[in-house]
N, C-alpha and C. Protein backbone atom coordinates (compact mmCIF):
# COMPACT_ATOMS: atom_id res chain seq x y z
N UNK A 1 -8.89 25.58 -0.60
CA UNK A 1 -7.69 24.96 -0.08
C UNK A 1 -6.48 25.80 -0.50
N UNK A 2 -5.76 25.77 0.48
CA UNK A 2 -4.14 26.94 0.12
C UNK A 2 -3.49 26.05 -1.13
N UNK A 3 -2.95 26.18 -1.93
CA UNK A 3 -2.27 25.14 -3.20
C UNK A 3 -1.41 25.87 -3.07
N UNK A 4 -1.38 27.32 -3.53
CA UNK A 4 0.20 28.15 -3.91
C UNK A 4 0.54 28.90 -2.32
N UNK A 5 1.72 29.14 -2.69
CA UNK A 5 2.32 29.55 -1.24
C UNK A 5 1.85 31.14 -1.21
N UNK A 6 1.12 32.09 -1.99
CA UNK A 6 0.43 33.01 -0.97
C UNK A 6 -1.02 32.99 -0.63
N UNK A 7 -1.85 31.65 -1.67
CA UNK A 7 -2.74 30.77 -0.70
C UNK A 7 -2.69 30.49 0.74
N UNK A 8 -1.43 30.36 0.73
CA UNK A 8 -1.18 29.43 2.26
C UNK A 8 -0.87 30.20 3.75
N UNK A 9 -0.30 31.87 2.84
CA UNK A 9 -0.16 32.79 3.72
C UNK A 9 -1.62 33.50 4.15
N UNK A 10 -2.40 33.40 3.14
CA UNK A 10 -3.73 34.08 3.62
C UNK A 10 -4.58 33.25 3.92
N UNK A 11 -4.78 31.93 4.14
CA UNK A 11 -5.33 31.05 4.72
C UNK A 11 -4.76 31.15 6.28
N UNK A 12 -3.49 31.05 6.47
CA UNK A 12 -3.02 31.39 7.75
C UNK A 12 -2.90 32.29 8.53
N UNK A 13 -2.93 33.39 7.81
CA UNK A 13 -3.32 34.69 8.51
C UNK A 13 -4.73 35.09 8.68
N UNK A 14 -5.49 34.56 8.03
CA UNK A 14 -6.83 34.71 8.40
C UNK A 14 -7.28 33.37 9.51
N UNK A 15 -6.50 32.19 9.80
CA UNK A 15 -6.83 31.21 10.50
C UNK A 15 -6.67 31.81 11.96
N UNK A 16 -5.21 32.17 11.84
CA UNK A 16 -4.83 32.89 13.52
C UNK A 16 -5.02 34.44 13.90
N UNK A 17 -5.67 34.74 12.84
CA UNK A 17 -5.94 36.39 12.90
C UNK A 17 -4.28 37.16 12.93
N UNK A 18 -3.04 36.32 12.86
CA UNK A 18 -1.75 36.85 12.81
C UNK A 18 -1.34 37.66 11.77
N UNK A 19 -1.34 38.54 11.25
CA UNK A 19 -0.94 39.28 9.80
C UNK A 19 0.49 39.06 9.58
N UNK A 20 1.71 38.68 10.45
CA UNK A 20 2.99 38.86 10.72
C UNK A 20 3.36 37.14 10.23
N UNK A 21 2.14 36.07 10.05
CA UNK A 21 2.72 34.58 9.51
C UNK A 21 2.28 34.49 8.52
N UNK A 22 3.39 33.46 8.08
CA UNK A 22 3.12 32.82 6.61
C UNK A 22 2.85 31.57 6.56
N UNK A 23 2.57 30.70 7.13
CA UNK A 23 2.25 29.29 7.16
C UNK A 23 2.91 28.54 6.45
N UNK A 24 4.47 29.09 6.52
CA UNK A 24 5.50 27.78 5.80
C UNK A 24 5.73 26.95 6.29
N UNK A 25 5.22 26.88 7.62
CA UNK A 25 5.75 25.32 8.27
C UNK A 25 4.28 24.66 8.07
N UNK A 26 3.22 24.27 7.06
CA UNK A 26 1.93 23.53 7.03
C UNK A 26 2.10 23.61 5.08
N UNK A 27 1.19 23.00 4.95
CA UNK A 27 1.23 22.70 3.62
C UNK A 27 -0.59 21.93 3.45
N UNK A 28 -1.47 22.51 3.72
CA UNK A 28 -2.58 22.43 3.20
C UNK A 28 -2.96 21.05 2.41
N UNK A 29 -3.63 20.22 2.40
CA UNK A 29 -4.07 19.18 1.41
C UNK A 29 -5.21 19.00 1.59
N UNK A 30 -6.38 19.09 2.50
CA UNK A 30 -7.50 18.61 2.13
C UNK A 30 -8.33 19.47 3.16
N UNK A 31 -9.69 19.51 3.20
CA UNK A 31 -10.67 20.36 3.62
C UNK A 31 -11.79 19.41 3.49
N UNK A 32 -12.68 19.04 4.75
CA UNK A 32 -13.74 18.28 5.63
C UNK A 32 -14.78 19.39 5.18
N UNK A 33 -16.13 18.20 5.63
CA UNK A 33 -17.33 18.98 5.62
C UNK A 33 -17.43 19.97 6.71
N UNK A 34 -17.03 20.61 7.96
CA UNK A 34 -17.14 21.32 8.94
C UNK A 34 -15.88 22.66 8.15
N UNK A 35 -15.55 22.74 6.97
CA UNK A 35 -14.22 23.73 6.85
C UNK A 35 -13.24 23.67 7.55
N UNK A 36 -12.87 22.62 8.31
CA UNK A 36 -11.32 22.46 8.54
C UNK A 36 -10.46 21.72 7.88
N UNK A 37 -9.62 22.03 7.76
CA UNK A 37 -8.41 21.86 6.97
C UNK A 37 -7.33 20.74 7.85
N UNK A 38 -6.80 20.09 6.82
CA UNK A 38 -5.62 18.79 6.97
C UNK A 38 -4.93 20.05 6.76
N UNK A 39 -3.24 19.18 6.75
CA UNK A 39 -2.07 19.96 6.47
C UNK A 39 -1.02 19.14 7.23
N UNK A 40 -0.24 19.27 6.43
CA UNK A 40 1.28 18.34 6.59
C UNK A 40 1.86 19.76 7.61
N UNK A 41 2.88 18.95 8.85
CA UNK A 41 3.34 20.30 9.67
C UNK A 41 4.69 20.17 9.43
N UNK A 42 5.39 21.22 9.72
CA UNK A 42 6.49 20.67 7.94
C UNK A 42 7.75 21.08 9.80
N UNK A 43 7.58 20.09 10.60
CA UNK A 43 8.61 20.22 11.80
C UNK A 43 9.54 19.12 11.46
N UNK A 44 9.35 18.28 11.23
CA UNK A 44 11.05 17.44 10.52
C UNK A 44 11.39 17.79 9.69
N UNK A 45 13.22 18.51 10.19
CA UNK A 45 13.92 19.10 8.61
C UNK A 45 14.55 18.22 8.42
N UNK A 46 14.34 17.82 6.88
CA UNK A 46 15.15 17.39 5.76
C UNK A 46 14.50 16.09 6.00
N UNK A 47 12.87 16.17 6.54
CA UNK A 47 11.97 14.86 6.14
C UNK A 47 11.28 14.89 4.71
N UNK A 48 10.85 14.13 4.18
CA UNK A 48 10.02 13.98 2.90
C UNK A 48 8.40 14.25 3.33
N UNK A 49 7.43 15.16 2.42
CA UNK A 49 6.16 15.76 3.22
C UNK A 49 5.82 14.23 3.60
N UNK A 50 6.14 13.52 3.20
CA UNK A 50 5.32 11.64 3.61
C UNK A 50 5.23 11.29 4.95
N UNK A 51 6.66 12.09 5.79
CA UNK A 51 6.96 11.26 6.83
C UNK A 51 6.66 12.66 7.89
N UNK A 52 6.37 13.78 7.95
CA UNK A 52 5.99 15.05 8.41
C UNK A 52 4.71 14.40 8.84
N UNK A 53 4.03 15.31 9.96
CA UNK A 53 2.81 15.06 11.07
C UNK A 53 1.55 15.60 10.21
N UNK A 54 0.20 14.54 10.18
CA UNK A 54 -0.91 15.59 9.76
C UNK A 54 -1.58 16.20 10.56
N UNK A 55 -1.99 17.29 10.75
CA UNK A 55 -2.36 18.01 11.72
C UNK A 55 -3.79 18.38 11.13
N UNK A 56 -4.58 18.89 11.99
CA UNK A 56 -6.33 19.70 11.45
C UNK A 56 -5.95 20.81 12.39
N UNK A 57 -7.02 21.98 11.51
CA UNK A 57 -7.11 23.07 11.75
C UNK A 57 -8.62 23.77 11.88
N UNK A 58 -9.32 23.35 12.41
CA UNK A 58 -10.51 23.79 12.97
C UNK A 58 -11.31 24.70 12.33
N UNK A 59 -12.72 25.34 11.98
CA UNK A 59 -12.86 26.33 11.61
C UNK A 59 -13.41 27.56 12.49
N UNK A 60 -13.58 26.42 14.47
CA UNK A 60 -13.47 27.03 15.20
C UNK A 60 -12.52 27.45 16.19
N UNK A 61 -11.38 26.85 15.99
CA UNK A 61 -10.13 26.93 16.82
C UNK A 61 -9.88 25.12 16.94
N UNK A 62 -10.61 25.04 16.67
CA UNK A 62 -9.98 22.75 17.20
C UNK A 62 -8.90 22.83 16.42
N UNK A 63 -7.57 22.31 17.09
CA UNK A 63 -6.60 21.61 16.58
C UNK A 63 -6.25 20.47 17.21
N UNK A 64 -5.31 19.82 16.27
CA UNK A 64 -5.03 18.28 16.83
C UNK A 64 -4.15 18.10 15.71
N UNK A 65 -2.72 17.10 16.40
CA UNK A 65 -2.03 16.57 15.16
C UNK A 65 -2.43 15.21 15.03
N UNK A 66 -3.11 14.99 14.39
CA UNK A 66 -3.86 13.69 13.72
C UNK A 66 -2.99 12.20 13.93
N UNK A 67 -2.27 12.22 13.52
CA UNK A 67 -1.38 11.75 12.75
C UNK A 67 0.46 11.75 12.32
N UNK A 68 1.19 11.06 13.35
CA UNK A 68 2.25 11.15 13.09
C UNK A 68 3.57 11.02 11.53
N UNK A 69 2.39 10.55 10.13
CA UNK A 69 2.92 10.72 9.34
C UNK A 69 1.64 10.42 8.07
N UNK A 70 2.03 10.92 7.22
CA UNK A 70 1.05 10.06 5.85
C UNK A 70 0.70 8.69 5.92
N UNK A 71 1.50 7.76 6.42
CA UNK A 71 1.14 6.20 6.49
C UNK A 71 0.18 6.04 7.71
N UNK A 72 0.46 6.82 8.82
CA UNK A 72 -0.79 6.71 9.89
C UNK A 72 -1.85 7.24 9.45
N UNK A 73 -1.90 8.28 9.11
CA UNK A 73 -3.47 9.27 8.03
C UNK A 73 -3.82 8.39 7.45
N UNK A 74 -3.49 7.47 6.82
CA UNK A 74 -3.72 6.52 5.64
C UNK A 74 -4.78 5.50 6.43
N UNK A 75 -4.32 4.88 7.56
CA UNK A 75 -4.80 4.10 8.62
C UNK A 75 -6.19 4.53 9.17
N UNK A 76 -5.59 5.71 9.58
CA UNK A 76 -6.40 6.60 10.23
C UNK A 76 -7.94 6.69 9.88
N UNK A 77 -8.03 7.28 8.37
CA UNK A 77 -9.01 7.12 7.69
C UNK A 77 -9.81 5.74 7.02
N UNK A 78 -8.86 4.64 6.88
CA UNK A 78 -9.20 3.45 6.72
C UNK A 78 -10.27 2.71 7.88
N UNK A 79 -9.75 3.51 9.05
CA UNK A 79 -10.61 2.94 9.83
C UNK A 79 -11.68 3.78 10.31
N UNK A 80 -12.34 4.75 9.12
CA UNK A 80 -13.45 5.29 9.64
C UNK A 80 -13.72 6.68 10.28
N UNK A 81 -12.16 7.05 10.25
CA UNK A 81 -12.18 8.43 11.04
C UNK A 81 -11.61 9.74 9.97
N UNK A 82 -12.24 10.63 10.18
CA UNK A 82 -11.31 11.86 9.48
C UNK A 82 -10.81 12.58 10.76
N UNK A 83 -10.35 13.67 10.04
CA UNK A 83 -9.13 14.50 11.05
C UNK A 83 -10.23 15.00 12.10
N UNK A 84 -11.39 15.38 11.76
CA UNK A 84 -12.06 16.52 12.83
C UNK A 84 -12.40 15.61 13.99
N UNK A 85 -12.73 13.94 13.63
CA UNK A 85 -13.33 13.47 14.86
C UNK A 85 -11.66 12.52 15.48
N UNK A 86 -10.74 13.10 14.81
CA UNK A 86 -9.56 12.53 15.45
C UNK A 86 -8.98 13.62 16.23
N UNK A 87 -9.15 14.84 15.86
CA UNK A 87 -9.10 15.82 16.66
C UNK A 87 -9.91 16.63 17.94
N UNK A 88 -11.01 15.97 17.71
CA UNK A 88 -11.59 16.39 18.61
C UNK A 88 -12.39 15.45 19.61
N UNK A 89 -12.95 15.75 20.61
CA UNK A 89 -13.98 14.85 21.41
C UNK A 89 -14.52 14.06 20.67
N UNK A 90 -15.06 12.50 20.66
CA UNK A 90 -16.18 12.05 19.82
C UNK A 90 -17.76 12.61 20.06
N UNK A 91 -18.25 12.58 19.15
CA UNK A 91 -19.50 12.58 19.89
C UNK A 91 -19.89 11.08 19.98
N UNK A 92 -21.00 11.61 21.17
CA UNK A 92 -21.57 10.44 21.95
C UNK A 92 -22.32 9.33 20.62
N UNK A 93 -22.66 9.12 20.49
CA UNK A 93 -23.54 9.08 19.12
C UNK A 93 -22.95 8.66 18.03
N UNK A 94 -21.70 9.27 17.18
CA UNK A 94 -20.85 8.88 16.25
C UNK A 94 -20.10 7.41 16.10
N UNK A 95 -20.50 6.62 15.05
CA UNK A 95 -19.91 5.76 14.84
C UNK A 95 -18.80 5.74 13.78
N UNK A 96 -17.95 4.99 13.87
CA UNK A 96 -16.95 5.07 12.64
C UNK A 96 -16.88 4.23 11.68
N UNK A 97 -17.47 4.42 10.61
CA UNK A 97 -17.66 3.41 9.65
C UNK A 97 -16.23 3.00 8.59
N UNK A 98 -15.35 1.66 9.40
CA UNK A 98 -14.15 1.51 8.26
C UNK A 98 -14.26 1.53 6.76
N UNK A 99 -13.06 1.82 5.98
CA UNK A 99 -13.74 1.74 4.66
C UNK A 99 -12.52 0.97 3.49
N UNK A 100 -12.92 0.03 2.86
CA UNK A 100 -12.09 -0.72 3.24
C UNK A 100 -11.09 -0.37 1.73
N UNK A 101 -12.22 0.21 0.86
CA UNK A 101 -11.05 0.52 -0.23
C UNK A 101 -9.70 2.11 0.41
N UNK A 102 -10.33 2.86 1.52
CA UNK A 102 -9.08 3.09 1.88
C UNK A 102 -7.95 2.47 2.55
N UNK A 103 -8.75 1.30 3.14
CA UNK A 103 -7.89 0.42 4.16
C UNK A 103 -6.59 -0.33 2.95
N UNK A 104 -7.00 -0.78 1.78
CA UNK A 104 -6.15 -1.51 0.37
C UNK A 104 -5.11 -0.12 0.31
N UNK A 105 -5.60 1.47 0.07
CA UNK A 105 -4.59 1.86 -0.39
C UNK A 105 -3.90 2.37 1.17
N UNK A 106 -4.10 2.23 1.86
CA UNK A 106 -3.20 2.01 3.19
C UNK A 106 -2.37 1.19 3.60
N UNK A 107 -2.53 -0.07 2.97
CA UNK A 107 -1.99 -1.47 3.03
C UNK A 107 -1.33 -1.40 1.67
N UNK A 108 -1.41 -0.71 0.68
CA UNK A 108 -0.55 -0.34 -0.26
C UNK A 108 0.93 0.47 -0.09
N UNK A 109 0.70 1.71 0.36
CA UNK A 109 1.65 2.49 1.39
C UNK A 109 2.28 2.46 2.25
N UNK A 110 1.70 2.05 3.53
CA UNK A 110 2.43 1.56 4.70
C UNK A 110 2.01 0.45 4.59
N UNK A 111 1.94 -0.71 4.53
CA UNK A 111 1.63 -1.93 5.17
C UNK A 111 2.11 -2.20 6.15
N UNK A 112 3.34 -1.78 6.99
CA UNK A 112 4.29 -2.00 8.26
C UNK A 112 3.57 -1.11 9.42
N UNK A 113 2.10 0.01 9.02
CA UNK A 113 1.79 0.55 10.13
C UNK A 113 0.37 0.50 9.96
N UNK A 114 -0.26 -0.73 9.59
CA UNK A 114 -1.15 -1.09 9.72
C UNK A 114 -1.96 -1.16 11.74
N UNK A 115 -2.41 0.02 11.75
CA UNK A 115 -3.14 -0.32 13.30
C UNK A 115 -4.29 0.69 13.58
N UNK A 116 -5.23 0.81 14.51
CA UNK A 116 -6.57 1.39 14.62
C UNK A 116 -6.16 2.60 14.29
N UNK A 117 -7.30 3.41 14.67
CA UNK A 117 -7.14 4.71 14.32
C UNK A 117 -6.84 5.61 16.22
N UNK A 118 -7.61 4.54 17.04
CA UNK A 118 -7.40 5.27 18.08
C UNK A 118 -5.49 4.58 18.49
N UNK A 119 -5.13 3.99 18.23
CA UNK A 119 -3.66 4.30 18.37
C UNK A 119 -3.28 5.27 17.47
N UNK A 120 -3.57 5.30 16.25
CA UNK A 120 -2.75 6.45 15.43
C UNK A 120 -2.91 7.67 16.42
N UNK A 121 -3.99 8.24 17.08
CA UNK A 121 -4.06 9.54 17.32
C UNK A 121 -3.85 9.32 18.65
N UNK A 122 -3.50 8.33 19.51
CA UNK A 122 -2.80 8.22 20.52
C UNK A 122 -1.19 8.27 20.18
N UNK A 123 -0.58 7.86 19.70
CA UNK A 123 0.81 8.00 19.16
C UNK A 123 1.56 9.13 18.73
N UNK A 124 0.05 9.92 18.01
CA UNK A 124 0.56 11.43 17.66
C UNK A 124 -0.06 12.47 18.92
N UNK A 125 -0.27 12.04 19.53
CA UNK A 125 -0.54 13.09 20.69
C UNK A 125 0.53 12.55 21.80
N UNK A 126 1.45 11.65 21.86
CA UNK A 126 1.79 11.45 22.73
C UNK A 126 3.80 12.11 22.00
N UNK A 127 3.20 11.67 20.32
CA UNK A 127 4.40 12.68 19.75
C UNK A 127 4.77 14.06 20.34
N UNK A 128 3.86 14.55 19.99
CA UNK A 128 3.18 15.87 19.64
C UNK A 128 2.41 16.78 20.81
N UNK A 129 2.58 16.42 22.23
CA UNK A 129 2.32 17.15 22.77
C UNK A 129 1.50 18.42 23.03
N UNK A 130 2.36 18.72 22.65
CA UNK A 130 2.40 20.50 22.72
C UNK A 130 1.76 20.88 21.34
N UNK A 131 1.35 20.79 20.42
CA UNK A 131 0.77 21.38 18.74
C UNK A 131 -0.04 22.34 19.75
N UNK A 132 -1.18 21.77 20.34
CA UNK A 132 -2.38 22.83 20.36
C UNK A 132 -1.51 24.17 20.62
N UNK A 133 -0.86 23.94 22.54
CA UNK A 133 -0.31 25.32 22.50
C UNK A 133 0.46 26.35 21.83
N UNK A 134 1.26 25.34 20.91
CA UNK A 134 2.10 26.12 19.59
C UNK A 134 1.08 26.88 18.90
N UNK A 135 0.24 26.49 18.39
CA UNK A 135 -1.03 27.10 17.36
C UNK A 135 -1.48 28.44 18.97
N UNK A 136 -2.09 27.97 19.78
CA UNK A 136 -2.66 29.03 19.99
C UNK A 136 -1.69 30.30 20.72
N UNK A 137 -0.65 29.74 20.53
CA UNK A 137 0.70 31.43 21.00
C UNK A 137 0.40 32.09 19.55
N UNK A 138 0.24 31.47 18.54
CA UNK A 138 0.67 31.94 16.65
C UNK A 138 -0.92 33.05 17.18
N UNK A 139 -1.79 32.58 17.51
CA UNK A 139 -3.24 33.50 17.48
C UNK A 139 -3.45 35.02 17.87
N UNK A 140 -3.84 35.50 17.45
CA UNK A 140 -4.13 36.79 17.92
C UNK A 140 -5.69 37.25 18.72
């Protein structure tokens, strides 16, 4: 996981094959069983990282902004989902198992945005538009 900021530059330059970025607008926090990566997308200035978008980063190119803030991620995962299957197609097959001691510290945090997970990642895609194509102009 990127922690220090030239972590974060060589995680990102090896993500988009770009040698010319530094990945100051993401901030790295967590890494899935498939090697993709969470990360706060640091596009609201003079927001707190809390209220910034979580986004995934694929280890094959999948992106998706998850998540319109830390309190939806919070949700998000409470109800069973991580970033890769919020980012991507479900599979046919996949069920989502809620879990409920994340659901307490979700209801700890936000309690005011308590809702499924398929609204969270409806809300941030309807934010958020455009992420994928932003990421794949950054690619080489």
């Amino acid at each position: 996981m990127a922690g220090t900021s030239a972590e974060a530059t060589d995680w990102f330059q090896a993500w988009t094959g770009n040698s010319e970025l530094d990945g100051g607008d993401f901030r790295v926090f967590g890494q899935d069983g498939t090697d993709g990566y969470a990360a706060f997308w640091l596009i609201r200035p003079s927001q707190p990282l809390a209220e910034q978008p979580v986004v995934f980063l694929g280890p094959e190119g999948e992106t998706g902004v998850v998540a319109r803030d830390l309190g939806d991620f919070l949700w998000l995962l409470a109800d069973g989902f991580g970033p890769w299957e919020a980012a991507t197609s479900y599979e046919p097959d996949w069920k989502a198992h809620p879990n409920p001691e994340l659901a307490a510290i979700a209801e700890g945090f936000a309690p005011h945005q308590c809702r499924s997970a398929a609204a969270v990642i409806e809300l941030a895609a309807q934010e958020f538009p455009d992420f994928d194509d932003t990421i794949m102009n950054l690619c080489r």
